[in-house]
Protein backbone atom coordinates (compact mmCIF):
# COMPACT_ATOMS: atom_id res chain seq x y z
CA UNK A 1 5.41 -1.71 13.14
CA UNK A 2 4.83 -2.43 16.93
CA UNK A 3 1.86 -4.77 17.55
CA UNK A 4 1.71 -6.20 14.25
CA UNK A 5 3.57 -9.37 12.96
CA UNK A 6 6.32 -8.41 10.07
CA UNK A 7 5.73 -11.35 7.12
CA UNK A 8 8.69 -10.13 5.59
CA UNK A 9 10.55 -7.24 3.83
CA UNK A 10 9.06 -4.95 0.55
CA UNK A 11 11.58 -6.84 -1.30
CA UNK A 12 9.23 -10.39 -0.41
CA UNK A 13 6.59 -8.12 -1.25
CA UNK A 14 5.77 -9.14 -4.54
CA UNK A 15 6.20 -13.10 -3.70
CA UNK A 16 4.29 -12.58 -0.58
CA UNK A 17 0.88 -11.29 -2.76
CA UNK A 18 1.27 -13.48 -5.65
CA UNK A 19 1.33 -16.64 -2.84
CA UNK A 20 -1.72 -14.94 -1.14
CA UNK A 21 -3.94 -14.20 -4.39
CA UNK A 22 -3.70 -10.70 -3.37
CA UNK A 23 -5.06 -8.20 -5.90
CA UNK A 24 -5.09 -4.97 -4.29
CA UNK A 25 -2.63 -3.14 -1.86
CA UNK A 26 -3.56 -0.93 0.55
CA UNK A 27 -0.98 1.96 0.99
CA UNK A 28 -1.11 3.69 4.54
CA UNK A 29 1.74 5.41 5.15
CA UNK A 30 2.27 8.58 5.94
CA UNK A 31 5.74 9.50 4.82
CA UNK A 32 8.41 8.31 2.02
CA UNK A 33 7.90 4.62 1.58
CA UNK A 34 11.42 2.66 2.24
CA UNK A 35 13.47 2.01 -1.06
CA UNK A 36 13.03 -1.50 -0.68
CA UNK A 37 8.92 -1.31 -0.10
CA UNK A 38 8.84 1.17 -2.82
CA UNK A 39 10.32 -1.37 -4.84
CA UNK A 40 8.03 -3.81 -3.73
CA UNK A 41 5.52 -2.07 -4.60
CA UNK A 42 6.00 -0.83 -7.75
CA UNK A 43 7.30 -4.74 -8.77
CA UNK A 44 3.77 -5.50 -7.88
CA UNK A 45 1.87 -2.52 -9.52
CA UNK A 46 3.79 -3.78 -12.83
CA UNK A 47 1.79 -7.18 -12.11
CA UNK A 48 -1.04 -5.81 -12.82
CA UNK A 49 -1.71 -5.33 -9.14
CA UNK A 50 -3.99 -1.98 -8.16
CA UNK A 51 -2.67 0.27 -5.61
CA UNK A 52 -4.62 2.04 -3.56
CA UNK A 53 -3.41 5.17 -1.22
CA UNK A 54 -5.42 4.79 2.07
CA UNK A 55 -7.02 8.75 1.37
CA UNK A 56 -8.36 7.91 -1.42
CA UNK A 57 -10.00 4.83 -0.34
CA UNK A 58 -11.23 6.62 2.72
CA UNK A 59 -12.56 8.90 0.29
CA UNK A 60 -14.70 6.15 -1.70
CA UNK A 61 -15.57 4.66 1.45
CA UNK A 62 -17.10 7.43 3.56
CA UNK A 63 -17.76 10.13 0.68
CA UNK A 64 -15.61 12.84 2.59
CA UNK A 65 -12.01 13.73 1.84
CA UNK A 66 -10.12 13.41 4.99
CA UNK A 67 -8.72 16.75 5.55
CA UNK A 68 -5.37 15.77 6.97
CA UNK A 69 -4.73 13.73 3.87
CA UNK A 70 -5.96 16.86 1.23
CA UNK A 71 -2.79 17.90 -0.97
CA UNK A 72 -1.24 14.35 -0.16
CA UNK A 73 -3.48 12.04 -3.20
């Protein structure tokens, strides 16, 4: 992702939250995640750690369904 720092791949995913105390991810992407993110993620998810896609927490945040996103959550 240009102009942000890589901490590792979705495979480090799961080692990377557990270090951090992480309890929630954040999902903003906008097309099919990677295999080895989706892995990630899902290894995470089976933690017991929520997932969130970015539309939906737009959605709690602001009240209004962002329109590009409708069809998508």
């Amino acid at each position: 992702m240009a102009g942000f720092k890589q901490l590792g791949t979705g495979a480090d995913l799961p080692q990377m939250v557990q270090h951090h105390g992480v309890s929630e991810l954040i999902l903003a992407h906008d097309s099919p995640l990677p295999a080895d993110l989706f892995q990630g993620v899902m290894a995470c998810y089976e933690k017991g750690i929520a997932i969130t896609p970015m539309p939906l927490l737009y959605e709690q945040i602001t009240g209004r369904v962002p329109i590009e996103h409708v069809g998508q959550i």
